[in-house]
Structures are given as C-alpha cells and as structure tokens.
Protein backbone atom coordinates (compact mmCIF):
# COMPACT_ATOMS: atom_id res chain seq x y z
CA UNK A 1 187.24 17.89 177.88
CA UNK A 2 190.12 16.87 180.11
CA UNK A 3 192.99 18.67 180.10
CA UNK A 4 196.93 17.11 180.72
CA UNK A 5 200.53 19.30 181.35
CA UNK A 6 203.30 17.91 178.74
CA UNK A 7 206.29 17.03 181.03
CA UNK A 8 208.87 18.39 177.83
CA UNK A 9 207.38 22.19 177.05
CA UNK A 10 204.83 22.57 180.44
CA UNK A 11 201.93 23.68 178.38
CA UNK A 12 198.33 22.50 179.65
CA UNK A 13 197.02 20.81 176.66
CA UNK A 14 193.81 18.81 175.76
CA UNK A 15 194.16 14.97 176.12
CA UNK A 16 193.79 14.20 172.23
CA UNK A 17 197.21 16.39 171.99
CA UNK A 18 198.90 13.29 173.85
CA UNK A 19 199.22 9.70 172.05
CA UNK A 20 197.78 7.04 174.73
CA UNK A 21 200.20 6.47 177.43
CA UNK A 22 202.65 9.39 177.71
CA UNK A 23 203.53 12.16 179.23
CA UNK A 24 204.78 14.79 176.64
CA UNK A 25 202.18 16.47 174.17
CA UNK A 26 202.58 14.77 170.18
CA UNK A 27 204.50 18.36 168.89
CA UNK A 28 207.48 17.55 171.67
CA UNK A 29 207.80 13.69 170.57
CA UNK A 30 207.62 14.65 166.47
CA UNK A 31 210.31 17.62 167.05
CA UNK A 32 211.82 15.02 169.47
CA UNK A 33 212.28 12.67 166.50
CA UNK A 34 212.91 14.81 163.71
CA UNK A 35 216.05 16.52 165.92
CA UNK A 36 217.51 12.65 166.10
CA UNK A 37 216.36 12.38 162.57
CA UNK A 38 218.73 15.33 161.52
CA UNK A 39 221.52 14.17 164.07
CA UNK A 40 221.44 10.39 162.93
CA UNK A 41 221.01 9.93 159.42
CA UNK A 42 223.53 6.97 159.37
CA UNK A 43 220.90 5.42 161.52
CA UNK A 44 218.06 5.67 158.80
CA UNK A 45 220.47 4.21 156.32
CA UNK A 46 221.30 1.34 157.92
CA UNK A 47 217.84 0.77 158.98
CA UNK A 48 216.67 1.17 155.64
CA UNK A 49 219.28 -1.31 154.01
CA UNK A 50 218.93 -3.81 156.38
CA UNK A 51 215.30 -4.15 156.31
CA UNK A 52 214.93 -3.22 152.20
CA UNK A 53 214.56 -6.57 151.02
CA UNK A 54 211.89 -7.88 153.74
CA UNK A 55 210.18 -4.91 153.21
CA UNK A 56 210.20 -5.03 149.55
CA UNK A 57 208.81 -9.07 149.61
CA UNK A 58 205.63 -7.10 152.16
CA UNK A 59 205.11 -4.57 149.67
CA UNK A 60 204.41 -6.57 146.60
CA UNK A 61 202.91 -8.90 148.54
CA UNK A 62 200.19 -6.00 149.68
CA UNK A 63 200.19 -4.22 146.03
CA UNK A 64 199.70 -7.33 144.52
CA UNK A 65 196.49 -8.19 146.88
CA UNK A 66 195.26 -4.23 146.74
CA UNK A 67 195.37 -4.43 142.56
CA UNK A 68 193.40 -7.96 142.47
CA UNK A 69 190.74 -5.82 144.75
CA UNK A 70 191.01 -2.57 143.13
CA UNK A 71 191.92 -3.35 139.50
CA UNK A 72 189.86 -0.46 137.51
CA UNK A 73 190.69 1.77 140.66
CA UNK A 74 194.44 1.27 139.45
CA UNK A 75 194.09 1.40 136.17
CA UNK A 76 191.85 4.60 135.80
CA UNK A 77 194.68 6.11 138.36
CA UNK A 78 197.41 5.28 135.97
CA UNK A 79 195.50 6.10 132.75
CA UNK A 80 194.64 10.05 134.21
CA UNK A 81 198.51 10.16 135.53
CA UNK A 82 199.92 9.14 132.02
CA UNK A 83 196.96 11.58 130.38
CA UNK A 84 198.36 14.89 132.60
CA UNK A 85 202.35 13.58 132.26
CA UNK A 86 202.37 12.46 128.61
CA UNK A 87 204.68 14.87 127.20
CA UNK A 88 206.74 13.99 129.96
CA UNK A 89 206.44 9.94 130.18
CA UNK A 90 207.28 10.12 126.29
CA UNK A 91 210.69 12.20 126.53
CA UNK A 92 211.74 9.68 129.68
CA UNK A 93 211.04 7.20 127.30
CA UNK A 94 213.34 8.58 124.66
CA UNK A 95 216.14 9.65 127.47
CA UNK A 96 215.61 5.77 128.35
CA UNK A 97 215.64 3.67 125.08
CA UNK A 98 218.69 6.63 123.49
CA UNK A 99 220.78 5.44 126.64
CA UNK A 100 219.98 2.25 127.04
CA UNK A 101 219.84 1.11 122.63
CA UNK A 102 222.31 -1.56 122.62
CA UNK A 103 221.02 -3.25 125.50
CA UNK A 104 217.57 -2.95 124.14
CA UNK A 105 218.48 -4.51 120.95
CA UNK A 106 220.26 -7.33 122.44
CA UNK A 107 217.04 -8.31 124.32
CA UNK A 108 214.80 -7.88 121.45
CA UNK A 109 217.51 -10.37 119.06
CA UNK A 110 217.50 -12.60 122.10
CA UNK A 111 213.80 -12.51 121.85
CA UNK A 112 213.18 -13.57 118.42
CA UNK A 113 215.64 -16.08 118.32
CA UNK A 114 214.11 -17.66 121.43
CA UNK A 115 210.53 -17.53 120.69
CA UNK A 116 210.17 -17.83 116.65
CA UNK A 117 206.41 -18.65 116.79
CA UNK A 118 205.31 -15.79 118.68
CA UNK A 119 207.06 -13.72 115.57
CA UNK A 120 204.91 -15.64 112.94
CA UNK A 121 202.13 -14.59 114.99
CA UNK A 122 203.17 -10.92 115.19
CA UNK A 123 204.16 -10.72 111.67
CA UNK A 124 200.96 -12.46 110.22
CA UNK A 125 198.59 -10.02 112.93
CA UNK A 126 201.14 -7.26 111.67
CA UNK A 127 200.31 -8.16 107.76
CA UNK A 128 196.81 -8.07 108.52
CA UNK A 129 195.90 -5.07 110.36
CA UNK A 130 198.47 -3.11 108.47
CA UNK A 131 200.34 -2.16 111.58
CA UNK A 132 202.88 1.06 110.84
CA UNK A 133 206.49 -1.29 111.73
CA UNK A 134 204.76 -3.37 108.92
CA UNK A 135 204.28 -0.88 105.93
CA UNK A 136 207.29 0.71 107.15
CA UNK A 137 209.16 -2.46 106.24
CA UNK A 138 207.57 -2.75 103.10
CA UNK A 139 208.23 0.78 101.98
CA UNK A 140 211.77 0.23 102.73
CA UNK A 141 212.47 -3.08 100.90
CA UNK A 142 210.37 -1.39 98.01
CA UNK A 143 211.34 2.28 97.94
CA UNK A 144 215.72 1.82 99.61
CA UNK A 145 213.88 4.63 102.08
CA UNK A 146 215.50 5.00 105.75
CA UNK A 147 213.69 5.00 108.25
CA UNK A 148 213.98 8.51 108.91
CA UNK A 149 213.06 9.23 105.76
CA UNK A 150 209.55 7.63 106.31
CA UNK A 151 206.66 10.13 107.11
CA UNK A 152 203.30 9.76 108.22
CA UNK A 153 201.74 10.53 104.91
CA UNK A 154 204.09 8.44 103.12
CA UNK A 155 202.96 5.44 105.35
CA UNK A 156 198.87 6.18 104.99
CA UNK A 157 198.93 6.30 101.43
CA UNK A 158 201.15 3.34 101.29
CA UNK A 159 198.03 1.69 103.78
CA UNK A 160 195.59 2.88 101.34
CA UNK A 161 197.47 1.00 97.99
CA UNK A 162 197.90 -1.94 100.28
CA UNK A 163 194.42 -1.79 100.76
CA UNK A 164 193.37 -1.66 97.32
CA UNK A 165 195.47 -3.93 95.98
CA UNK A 166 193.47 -6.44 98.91
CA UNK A 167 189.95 -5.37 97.37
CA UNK A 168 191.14 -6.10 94.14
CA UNK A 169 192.53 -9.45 94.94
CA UNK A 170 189.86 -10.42 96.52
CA UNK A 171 187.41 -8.99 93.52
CA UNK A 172 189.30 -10.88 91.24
CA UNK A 173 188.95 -14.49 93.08
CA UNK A 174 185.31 -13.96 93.63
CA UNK A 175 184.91 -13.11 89.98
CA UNK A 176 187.37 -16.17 88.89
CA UNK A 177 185.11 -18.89 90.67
C-alpha cells in the first residue's frame, strides 16, 4: 500500500488516511475544523439561519419521498420507539396539553363549530361502539358525577347496562313483529 507524509503533523501515513486531493492526513483537517468550529460559533449561526428555511423545504421534500418508499420501515421504527419511551411520551403529553389547555380548547370549539357533520359522525360511531368520552358523558348527565370522579369500573359496568339494555331492545322488537 502506498504510503503519503501529511504536510500539517509530518507523519508518514497510508493513502486512505488522506481524502482525494490533499496534502494533510483526515485527523489534521477534522481537528483543523473543529478548532474554527470552537473559535467561530457566530459563523454556524448565521449559516444555520440563513440557510434553515431552504433546507427545511429539502428535508421534507426527502422524508416525504423516503416514507412513500419505506412506509412499514417507518412505522415499525416509530411503533418500537413509542413501545421503549411510553412512560415518557405520555408525561410529555400531560406537561404539553396542562400548559398548553386553553389553547387546546379553543381549537377543539373552533373545530366543532366549523365542521358539525364530522361530530354527528363521531358521536353516532361514539354511541355505537360505546367509546369511554361517550359513557363518560352519559354517566355524568345521569349520575351529576365529575369527571374526576369517574373510574374505570364505574365506566365498564356502565358499558355492560348499556349493553343490556341494547339486547333487550332489540329482544323486544324481534318478539313485537
């Protein structure tokens, strides 16, 4: 293997220690950079601002591409990372939606006042697979509960009556025609 001297630290070193073209080995040119690195940070800054917004535009340009290729890649990626950080995804998303309530609710009454069909659609899809927000509602119009005050049992047996009550309405037409 050939062998070249690095012009910066004098050391004989083999040719793959060199990128293509220049005289000093690739340690002397990254501790080269780094020391301007550490000497100029305004420079990064600058760079960095100036250029954010073309290189955002690139990047979710190429993300967008990459997920249309890899889409199960992606999503198996993001359903292992969410698996390991759970407990810590879910007490972000408290931090989050405790700071940021108000805001939240606005959007959400902005929502349904904007798109009332879509909530006859949730409601109805709500009614009929028995959905938690929905038996939650109904055991607070029936029961003056708070929400707080609402536990996990208290909503599956609540499911279960609902239920019933179904089977028997349905019984009863069956029987009635």
């Amino acid at each position: 293997m050939e062998t070249k001297i690095c012009k910066k630290c004098g050391k004989e070193k083999e040719e793959t220690e060199f990128y293509k073209a220049r005289n000093e080995c690739k340690e002397c040119i990254k501790a080269k950079s780094e020391k301007y690195r550490t000497e100029h940070p305004e420079y990064r800054k600058e760079y960095y601002i100036k250029h954010r917004e073309s290189c955002r535009e690139k990047d979710k340009e190429r993300y967008k591409n990459y997920y249309k290729t890899h889409r199960e890649e992606v999503k198996a990626r993001k359903r292992k990372y969410n698996e390991k950080h759970r407990e810590e995804l879910r007490l972000q998303d408290k931090k989050y939606r405790e700071s940021h309530h108000k805001q939240m609710e606005v959007k959400r009454k902005k929502h349904r006042k904007d798109n009332p069909e879509y909530n006859k659609r949730y409601a109805a899809k709500s009614r009929e697979v028995l959905k938690d927000t929905y038996i939650k509602a109904c055991i607070k119009r029936k029961y003056s509960l708070a929400t707080k005050e609402i536990t996990t049992e208290l909503i599956e047996s609540e499911r279960e009556l609902l239920k019933l009550k179904r089977l028997i309405k349905t019984k009863t037409k069956q029987n009635g025609k």
